[in-house]
PDB file of N, CA and C in Angstrom:
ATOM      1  N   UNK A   1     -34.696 -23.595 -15.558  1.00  0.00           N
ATOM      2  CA  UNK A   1     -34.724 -22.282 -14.958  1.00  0.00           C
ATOM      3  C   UNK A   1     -34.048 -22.293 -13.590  1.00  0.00           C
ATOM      4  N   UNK A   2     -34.120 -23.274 -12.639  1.00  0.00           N
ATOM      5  CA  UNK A   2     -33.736 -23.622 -11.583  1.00  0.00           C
ATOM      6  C   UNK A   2     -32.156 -23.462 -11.233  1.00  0.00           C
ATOM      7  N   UNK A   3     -31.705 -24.116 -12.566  1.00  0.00           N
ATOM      8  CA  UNK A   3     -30.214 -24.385 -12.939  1.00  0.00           C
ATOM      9  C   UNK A   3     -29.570 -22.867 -13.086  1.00  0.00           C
ATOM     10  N   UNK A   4     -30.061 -21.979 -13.618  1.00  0.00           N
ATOM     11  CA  UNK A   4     -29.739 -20.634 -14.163  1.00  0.00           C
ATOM     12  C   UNK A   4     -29.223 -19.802 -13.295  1.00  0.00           C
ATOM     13  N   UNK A   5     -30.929 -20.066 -12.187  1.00  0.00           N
ATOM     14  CA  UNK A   5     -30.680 -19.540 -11.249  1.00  0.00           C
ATOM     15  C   UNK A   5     -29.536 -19.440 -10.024  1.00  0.00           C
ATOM     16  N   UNK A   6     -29.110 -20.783  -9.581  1.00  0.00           N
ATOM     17  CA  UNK A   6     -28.190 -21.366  -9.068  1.00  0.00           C
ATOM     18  C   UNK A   6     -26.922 -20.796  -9.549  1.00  0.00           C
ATOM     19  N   UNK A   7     -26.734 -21.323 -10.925  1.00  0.00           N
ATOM     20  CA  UNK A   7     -25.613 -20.506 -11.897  1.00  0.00           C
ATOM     21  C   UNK A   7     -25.466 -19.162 -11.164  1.00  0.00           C
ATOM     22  N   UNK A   8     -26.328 -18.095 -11.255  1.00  0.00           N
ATOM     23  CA  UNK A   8     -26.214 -16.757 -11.281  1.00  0.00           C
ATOM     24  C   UNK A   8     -25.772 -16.779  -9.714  1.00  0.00           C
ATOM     25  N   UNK A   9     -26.539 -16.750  -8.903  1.00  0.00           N
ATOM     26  CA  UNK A   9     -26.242 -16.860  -7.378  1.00  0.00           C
ATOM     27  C   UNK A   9     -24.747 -17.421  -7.465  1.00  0.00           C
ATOM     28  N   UNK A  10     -24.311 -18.111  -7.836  1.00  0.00           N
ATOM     29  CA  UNK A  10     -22.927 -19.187  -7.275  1.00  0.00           C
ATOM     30  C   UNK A  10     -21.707 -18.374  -7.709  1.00  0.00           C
ATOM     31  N   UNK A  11     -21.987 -17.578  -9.485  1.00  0.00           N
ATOM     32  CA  UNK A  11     -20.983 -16.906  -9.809  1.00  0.00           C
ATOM     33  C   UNK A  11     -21.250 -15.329  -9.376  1.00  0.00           C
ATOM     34  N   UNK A  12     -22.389 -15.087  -8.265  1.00  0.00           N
ATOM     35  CA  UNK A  12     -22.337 -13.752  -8.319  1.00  0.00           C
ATOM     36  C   UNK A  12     -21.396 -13.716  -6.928  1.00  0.00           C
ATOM     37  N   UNK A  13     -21.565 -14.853  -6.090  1.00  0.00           N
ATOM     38  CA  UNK A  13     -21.011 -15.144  -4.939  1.00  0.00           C
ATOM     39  C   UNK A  13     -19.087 -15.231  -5.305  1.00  0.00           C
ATOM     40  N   UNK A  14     -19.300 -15.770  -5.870  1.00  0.00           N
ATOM     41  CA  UNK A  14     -17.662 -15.968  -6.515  1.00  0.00           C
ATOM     42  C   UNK A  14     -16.790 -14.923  -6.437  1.00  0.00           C
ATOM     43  N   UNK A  15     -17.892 -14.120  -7.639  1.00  0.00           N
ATOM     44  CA  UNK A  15     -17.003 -12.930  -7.640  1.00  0.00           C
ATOM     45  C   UNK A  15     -16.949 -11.768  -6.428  1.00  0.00           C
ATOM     46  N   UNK A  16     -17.947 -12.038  -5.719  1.00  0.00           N
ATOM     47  CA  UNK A  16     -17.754 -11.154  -4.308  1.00  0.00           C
ATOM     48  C   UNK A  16     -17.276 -11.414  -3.467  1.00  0.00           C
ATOM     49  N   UNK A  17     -16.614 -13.000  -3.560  1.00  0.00           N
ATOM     50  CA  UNK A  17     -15.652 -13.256  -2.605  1.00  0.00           C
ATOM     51  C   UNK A  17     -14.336 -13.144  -2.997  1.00  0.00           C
ATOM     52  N   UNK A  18     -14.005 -12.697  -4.429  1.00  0.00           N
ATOM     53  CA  UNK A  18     -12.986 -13.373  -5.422  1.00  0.00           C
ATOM     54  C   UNK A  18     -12.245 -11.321  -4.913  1.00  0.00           C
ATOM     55  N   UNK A  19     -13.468 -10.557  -4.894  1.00  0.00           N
ATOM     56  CA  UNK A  19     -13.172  -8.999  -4.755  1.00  0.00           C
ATOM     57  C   UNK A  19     -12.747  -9.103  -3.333  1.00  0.00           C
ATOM     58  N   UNK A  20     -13.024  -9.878  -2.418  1.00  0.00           N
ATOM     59  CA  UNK A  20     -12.806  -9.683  -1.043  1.00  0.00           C
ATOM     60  C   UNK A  20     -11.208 -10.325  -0.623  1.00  0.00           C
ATOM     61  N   UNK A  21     -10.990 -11.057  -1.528  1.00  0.00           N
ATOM     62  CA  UNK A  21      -9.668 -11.525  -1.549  1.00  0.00           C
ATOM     63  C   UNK A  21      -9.017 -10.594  -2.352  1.00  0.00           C
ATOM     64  N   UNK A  22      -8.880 -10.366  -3.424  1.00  0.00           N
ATOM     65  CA  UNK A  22      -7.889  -9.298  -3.886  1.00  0.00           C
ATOM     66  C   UNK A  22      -7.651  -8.240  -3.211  1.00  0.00           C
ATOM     67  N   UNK A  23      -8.684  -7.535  -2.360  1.00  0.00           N
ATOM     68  CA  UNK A  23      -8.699  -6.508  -1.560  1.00  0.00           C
ATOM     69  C   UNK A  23      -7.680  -6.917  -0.651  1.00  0.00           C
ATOM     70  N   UNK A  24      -7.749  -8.328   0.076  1.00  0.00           N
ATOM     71  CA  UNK A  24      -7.044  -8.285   1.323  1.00  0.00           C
ATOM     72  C   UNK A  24      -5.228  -8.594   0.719  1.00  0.00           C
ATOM     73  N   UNK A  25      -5.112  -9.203  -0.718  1.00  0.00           N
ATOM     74  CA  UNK A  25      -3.908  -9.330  -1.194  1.00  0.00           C
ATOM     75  C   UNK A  25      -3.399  -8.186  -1.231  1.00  0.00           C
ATOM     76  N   UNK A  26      -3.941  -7.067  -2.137  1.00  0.00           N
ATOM     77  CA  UNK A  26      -3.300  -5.431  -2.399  1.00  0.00           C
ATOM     78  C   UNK A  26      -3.026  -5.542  -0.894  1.00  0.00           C
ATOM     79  N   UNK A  27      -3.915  -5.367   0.058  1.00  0.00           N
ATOM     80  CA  UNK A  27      -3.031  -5.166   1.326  1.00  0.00           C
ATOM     81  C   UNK A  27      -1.553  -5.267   1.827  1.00  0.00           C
ATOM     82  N   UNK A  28      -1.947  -6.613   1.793  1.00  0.00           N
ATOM     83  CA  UNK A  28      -0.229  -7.598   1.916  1.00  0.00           C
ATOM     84  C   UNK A  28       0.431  -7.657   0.971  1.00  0.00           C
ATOM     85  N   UNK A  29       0.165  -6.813   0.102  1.00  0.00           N
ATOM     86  CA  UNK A  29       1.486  -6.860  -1.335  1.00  0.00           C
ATOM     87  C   UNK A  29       1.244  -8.178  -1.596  1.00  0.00           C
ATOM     88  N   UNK A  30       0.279  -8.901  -1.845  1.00  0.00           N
ATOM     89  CA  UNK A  30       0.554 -10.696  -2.538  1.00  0.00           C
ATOM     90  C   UNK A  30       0.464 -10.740  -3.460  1.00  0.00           C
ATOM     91  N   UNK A  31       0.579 -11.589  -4.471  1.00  0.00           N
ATOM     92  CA  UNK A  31      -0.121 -12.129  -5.769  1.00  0.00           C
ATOM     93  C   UNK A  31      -1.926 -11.822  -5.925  1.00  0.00           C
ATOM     94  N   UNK A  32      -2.049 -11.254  -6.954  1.00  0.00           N
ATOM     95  CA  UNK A  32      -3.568 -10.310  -6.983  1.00  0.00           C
ATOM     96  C   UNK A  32      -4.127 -11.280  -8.176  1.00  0.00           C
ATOM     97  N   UNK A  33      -5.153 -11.103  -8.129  1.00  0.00           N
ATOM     98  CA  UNK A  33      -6.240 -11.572  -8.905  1.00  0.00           C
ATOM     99  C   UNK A  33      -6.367 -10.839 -10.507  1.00  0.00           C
ATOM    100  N   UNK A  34      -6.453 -11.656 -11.377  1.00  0.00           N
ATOM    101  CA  UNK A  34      -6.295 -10.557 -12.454  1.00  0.00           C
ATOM    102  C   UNK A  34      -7.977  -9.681 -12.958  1.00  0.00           C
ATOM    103  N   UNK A  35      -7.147  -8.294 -13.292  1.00  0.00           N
ATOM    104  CA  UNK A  35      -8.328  -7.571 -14.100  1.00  0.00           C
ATOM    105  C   UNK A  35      -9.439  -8.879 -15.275  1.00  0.00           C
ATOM    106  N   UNK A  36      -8.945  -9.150 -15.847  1.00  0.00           N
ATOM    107  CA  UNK A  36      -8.760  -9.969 -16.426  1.00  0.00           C
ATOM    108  C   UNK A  36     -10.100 -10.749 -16.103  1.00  0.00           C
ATOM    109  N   UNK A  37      -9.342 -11.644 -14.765  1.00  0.00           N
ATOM    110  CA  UNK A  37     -10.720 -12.520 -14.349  1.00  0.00           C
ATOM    111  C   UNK A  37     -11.810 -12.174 -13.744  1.00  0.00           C
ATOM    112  N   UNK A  38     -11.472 -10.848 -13.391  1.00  0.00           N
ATOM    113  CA  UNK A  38     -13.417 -10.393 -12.583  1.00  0.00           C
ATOM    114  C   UNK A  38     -13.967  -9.922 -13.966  1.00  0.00           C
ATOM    115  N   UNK A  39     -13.129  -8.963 -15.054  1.00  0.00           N
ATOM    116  CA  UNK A  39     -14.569  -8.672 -15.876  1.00  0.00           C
ATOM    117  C   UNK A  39     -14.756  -9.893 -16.708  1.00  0.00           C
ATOM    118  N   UNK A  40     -13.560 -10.465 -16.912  1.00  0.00           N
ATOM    119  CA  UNK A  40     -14.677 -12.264 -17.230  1.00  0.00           C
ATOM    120  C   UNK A  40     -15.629 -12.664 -16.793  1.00  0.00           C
ATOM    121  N   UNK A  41     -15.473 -12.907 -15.279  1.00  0.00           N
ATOM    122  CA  UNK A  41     -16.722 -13.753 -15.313  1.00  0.00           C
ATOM    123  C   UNK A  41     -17.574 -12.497 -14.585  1.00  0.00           C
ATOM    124  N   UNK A  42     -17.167 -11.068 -14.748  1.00  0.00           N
ATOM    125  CA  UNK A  42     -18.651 -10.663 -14.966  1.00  0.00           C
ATOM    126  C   UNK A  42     -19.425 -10.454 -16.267  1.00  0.00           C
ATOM    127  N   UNK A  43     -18.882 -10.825 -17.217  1.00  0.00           N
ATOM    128  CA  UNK A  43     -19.573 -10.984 -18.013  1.00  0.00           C
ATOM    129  C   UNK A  43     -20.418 -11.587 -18.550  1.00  0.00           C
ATOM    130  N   UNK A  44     -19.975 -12.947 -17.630  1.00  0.00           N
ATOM    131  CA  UNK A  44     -20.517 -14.544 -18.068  1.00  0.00           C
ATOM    132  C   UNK A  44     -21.565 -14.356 -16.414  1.00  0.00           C
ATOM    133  N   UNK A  45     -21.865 -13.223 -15.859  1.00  0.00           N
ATOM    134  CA  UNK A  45     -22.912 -13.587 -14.964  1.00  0.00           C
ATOM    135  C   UNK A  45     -22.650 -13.041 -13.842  1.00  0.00           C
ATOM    136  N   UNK A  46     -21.351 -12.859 -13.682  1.00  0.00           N
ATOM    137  CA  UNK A  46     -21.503 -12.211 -11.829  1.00  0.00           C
ATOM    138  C   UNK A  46     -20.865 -10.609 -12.000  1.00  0.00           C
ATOM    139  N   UNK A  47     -21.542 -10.069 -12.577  1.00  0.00           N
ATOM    140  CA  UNK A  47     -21.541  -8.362 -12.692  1.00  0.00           C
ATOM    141  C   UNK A  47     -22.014  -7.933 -11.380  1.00  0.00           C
ATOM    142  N   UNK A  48     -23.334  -8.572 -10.491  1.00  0.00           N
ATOM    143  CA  UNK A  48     -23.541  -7.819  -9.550  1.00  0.00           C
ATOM    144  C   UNK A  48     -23.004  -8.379  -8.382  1.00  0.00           C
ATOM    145  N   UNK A  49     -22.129  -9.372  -7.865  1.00  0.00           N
ATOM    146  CA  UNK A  49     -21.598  -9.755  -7.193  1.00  0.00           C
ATOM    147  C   UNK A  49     -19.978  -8.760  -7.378  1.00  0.00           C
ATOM    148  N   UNK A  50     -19.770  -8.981  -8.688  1.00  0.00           N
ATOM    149  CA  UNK A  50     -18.408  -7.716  -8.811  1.00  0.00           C
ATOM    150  C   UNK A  50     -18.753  -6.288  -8.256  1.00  0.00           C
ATOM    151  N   UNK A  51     -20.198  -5.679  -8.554  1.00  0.00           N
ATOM    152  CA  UNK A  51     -20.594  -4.164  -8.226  1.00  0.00           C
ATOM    153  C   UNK A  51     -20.590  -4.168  -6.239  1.00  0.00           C
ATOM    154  N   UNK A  52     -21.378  -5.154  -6.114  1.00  0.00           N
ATOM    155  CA  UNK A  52     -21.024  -5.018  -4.407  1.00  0.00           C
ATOM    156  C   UNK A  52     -19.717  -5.125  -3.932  1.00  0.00           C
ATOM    157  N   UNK A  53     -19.163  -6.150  -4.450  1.00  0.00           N
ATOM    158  CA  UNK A  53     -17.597  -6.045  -4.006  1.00  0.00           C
ATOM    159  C   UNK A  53     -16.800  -5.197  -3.962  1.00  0.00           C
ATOM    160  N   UNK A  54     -16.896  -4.451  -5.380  1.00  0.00           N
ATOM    161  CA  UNK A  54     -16.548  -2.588  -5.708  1.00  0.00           C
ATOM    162  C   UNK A  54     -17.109  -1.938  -4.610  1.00  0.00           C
ATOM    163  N   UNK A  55     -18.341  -1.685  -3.714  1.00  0.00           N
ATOM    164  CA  UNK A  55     -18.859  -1.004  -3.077  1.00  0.00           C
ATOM    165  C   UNK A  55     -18.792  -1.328  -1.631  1.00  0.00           C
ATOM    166  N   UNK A  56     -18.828  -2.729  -1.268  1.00  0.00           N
ATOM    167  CA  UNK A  56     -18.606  -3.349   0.303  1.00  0.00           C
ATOM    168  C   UNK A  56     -17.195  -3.141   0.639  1.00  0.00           C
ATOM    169  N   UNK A  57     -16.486  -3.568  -0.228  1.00  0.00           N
ATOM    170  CA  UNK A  57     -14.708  -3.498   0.004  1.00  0.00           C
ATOM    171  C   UNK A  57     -13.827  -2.395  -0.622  1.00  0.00           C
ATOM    172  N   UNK A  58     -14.413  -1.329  -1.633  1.00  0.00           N
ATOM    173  CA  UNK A  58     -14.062   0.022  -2.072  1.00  0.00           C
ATOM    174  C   UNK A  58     -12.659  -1.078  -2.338  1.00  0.00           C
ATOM    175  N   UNK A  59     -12.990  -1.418  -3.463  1.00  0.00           N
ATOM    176  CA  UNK A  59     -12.077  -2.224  -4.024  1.00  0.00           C
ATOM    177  C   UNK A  59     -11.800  -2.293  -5.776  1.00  0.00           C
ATOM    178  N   UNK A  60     -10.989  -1.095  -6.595  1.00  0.00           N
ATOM    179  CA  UNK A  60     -11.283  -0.757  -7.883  1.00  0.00           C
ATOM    180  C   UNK A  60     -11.879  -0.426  -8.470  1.00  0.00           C
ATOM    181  N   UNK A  61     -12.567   0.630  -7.333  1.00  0.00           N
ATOM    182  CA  UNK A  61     -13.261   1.869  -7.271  1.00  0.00           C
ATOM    183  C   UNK A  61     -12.692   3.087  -8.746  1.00  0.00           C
ATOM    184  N   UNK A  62     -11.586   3.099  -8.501  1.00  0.00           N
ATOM    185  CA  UNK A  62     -10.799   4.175  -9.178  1.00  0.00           C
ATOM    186  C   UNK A  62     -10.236   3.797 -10.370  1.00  0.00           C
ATOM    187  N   UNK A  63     -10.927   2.555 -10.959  1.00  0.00           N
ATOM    188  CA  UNK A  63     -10.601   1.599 -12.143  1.00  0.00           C
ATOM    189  C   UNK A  63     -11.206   2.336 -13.158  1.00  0.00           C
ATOM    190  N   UNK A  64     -11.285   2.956 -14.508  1.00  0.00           N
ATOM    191  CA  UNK A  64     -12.037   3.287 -15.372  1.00  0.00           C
ATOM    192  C   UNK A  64     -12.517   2.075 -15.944  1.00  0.00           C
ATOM    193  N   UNK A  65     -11.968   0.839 -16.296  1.00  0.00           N
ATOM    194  CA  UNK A  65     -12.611  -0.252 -16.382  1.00  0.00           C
ATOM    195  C   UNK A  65     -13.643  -0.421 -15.894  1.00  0.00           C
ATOM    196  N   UNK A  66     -13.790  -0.181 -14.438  1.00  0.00           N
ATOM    197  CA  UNK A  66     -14.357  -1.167 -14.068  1.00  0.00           C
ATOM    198  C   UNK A  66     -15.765  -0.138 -13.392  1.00  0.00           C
ATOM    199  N   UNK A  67     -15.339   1.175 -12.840  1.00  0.00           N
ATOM    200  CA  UNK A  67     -17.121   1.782 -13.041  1.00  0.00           C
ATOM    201  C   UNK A  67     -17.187   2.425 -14.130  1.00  0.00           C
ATOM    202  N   UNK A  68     -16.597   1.870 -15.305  1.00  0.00           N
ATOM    203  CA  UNK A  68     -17.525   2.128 -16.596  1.00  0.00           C
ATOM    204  C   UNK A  68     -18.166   0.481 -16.589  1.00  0.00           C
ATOM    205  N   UNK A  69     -17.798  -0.727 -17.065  1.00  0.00           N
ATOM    206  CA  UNK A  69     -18.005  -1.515 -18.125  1.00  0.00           C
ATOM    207  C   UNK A  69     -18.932  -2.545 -16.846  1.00  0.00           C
ATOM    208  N   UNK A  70     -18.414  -2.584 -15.345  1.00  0.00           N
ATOM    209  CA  UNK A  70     -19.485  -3.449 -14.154  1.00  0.00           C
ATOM    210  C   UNK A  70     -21.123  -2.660 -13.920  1.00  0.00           C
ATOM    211  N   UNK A  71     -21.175  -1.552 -13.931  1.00  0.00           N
ATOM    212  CA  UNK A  71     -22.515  -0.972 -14.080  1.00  0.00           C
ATOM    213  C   UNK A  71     -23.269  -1.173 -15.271  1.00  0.00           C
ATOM    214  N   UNK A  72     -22.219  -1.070 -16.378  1.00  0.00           N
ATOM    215  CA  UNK A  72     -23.090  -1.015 -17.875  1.00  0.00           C
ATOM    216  C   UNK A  72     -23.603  -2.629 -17.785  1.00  0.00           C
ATOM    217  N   UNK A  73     -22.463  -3.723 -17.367  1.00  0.00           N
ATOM    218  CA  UNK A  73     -22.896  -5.175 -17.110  1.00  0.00           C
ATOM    219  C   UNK A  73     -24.199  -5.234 -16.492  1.00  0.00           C
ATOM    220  N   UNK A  74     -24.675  -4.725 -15.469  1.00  0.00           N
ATOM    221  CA  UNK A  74     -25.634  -4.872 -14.676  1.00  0.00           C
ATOM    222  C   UNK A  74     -26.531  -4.283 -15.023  1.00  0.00           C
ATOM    223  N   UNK A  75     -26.932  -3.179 -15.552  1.00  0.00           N
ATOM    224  CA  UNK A  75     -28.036  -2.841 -16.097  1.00  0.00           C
ATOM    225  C   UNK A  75     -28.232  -3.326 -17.177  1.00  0.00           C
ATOM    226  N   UNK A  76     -27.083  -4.184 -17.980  1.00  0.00           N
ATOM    227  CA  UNK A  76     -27.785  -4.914 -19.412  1.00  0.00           C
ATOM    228  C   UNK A  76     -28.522  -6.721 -18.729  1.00  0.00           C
ATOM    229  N   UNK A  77     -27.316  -6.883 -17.826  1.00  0.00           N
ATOM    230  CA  UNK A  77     -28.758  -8.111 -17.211  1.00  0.00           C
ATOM    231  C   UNK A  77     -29.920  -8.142 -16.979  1.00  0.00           C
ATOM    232  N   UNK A  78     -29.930  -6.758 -15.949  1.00  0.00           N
ATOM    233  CA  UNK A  78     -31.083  -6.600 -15.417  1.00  0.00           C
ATOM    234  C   UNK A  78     -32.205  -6.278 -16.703  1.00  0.00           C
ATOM    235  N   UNK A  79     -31.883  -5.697 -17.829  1.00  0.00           N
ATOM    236  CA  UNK A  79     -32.823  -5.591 -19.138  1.00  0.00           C
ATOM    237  C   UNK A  79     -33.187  -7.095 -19.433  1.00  0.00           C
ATOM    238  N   UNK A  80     -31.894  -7.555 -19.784  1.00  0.00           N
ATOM    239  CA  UNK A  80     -32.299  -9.392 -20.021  1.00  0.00           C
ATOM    240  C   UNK A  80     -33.409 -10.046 -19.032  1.00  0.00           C
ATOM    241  N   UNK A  81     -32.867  -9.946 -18.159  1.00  0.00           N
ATOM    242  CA  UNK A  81     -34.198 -10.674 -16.875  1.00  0.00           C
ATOM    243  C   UNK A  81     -35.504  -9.688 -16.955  1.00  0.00           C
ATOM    244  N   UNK A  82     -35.121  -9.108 -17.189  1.00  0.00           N
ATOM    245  CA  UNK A  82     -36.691  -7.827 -17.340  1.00  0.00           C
ATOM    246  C   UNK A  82     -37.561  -8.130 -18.399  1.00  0.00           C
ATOM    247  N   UNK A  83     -36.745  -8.197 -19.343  1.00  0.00           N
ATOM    248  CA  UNK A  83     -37.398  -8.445 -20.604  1.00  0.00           C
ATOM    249  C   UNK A  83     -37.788 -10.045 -21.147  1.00  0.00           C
ATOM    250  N   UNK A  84     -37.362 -11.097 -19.989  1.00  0.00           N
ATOM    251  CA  UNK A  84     -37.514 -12.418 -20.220  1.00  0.00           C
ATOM    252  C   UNK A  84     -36.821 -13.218 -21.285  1.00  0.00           C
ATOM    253  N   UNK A  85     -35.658 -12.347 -21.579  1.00  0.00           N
ATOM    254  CA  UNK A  85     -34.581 -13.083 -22.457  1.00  0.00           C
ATOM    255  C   UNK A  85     -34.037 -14.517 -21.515  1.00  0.00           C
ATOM    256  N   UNK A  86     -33.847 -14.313 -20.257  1.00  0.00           N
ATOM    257  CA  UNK A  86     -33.505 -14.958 -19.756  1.00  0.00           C
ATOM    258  C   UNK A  86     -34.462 -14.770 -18.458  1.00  0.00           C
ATOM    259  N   UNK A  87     -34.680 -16.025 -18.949  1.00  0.00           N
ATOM    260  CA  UNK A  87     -35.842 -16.151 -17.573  1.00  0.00           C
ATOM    261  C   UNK A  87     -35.357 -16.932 -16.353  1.00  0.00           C
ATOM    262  N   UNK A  88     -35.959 -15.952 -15.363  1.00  0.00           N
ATOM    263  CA  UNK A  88     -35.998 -16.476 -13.806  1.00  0.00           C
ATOM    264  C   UNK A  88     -37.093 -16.212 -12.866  1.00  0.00           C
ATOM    265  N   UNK A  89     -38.032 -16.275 -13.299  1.00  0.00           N
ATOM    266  CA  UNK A  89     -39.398 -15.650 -12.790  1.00  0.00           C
ATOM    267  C   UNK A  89     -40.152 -16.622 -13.487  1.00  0.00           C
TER     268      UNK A  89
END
């Protein structure tokens, strides 16, 4: 359970730093991060690290991807952990 936990924290961190960098690339016209890899690994776990990043850095905000399918992510975790599919409590 310990391990899970860690897991979740590390990739929720990831992806909220992973949003804080693409943000500052679109800036500078750089090489961007792909669509691709945030709803990956929010799928595999860091949905709510992607939703703050969307909201701290107003960063693909205006994505239909992404406030459709990162909210629906997060409220189906939050059912999982609720419901003790996946336990962390």
């Amino acid at each position: 359970m310990a391990i899970l936990k860690l897991y979740l924290i590390t990739i929720n961190m990831i992806c909220l730093i992973l949003m804080r960098f693409d943000k500052y690339f679109a800036i500078k016209n750089k090489k961007r991060i792909s669509e691709h890899t945030f709803l990956t690994l929010s799928f595999f776990g860091g949905c709510l690290g992607t939703l703050l990043g969307m909201l701290l850095f107003h960063h693909k905000i205006r994505k239909p991807k992404f406030y459709f399918i990162i909210p629906i992510l997060v409220i189906l975790y939050l059912i999982l952990i609720l419901t003790k599919k996946i336990p962390l409590f």
